[in-house]
C-alpha atoms as a PDB file:
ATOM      1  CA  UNK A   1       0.000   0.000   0.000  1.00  0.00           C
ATOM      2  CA  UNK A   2       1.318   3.721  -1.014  1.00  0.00           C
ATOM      3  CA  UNK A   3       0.989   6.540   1.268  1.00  0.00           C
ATOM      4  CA  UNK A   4       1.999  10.142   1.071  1.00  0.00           C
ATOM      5  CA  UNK A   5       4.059  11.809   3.853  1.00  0.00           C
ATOM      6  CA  UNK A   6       2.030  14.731   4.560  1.00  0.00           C
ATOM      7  CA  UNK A   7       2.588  17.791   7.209  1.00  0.00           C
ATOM      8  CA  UNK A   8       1.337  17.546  10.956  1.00  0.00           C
ATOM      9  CA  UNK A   9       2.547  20.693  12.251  1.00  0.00           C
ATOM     10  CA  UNK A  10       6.023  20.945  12.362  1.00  0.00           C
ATOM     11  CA  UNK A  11       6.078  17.227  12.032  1.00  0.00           C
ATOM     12  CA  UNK A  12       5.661  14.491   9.324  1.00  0.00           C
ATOM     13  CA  UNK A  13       2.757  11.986   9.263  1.00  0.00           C
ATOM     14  CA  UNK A  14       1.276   9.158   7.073  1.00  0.00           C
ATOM     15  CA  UNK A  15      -2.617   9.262   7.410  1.00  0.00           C
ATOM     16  CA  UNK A  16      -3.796   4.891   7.622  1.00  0.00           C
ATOM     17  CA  UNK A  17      -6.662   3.994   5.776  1.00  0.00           C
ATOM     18  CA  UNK A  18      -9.581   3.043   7.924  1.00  0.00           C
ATOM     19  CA  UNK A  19      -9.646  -0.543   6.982  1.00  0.00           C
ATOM     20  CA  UNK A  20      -6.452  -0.643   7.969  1.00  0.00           C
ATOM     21  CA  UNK A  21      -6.604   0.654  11.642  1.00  0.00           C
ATOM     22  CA  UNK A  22     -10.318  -1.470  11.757  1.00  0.00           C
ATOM     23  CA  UNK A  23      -8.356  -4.905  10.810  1.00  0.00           C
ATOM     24  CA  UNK A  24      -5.984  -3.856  13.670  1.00  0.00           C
ATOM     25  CA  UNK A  25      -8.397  -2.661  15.531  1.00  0.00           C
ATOM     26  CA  UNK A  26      -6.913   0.448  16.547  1.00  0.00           C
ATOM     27  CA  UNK A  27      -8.613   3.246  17.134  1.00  0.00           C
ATOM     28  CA  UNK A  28      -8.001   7.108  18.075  1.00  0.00           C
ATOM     29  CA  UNK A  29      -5.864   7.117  20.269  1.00  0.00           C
ATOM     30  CA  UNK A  30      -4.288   3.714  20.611  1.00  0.00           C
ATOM     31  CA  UNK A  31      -0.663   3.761  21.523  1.00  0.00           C
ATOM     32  CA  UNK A  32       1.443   1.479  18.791  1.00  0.00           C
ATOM     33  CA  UNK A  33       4.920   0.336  19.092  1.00  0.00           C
ATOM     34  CA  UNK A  34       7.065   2.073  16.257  1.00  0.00           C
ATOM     35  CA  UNK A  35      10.355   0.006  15.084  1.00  0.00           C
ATOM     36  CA  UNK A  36      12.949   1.926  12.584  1.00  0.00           C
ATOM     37  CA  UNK A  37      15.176  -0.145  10.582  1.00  0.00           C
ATOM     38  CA  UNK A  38      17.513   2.131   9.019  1.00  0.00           C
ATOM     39  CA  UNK A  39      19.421  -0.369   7.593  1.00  0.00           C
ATOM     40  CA  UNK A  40      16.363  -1.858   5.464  1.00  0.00           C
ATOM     41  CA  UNK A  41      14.916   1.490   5.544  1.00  0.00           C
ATOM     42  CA  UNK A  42      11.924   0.197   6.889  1.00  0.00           C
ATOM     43  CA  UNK A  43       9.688   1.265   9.749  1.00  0.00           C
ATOM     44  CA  UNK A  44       6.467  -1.107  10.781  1.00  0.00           C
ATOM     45  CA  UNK A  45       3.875  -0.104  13.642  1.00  0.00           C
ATOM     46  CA  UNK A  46       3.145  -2.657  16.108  1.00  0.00           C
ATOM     47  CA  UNK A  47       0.129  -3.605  18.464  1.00  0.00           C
ATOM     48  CA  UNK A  48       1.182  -3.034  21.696  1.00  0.00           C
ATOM     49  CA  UNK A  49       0.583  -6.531  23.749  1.00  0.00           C
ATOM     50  CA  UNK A  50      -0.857  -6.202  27.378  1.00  0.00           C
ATOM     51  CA  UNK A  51      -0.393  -8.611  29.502  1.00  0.00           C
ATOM     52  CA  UNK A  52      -3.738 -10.412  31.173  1.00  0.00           C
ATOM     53  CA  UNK A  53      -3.596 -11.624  34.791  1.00  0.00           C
ATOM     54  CA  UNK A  54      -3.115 -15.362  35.445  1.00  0.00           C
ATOM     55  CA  UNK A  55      -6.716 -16.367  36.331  1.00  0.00           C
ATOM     56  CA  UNK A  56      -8.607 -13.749  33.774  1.00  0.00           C
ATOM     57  CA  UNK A  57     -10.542 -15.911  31.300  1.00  0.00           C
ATOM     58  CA  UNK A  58      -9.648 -15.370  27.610  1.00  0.00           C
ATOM     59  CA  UNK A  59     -12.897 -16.917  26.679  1.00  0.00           C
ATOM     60  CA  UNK A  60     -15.060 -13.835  28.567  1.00  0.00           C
ATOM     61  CA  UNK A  61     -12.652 -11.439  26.478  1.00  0.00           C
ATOM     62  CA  UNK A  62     -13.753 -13.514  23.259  1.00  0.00           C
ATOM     63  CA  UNK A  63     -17.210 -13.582  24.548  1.00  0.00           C
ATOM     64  CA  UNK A  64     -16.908  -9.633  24.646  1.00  0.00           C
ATOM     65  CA  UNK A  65     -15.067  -8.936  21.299  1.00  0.00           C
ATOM     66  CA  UNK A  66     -18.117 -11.096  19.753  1.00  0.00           C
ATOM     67  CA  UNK A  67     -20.690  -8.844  20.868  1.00  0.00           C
ATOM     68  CA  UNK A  68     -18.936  -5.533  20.421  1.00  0.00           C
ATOM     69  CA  UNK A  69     -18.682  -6.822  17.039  1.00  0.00           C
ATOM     70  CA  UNK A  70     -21.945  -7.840  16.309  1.00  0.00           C
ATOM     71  CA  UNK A  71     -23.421  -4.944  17.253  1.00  0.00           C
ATOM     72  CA  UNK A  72     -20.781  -2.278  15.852  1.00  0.00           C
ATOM     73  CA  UNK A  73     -23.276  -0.456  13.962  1.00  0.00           C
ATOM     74  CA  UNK A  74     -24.867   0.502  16.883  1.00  0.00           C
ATOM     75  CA  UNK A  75     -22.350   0.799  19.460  1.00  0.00           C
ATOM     76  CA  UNK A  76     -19.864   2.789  16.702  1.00  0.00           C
ATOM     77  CA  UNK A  77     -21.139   6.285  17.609  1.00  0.00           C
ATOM     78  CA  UNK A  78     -20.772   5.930  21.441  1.00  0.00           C
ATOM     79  CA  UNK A  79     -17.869   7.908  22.744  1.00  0.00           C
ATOM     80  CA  UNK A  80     -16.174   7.188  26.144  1.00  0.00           C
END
């Protein structure tokens, strides 16, 4: 995928397509990992992992996901 460089202020940025930060599911906001190879000249963004507590049961976080998902068209325009 191509992507311009474009001005942020006094910075540089590269703007991510939506379907892009949806399949990562990253959002406004999210905090990514960003590596720089300057050898390769390559950079690549990262999701950060988070680390769940022993007992906490994947499953419920599955069980979660699934119904945030199913009903995204509703729950999409709710802020925090």
């Amino acid at each position: 995928m191509r992507r311009k460089i474009i001005r942020v202020g006094s910075s540089r940025g590269v703007l991510l397509p939506r379907e892009v930060t949806k399949a990562m599911f990253w959002d406004f906001g999210t905090e990514v990992d960003l590596d720089v190879n300057s050898d390769r000249k390559e950079v690549t963004l990262k999701t950060i992992k988070v680390s769940l507590p022993e007992d906490y049961e994947l499953e419920h976080l599955r069980g979660i996901e699934d119904q945030l998902m199913l009903h995204a068209d509703v729950l999409g325009g709710i802020d925090d």
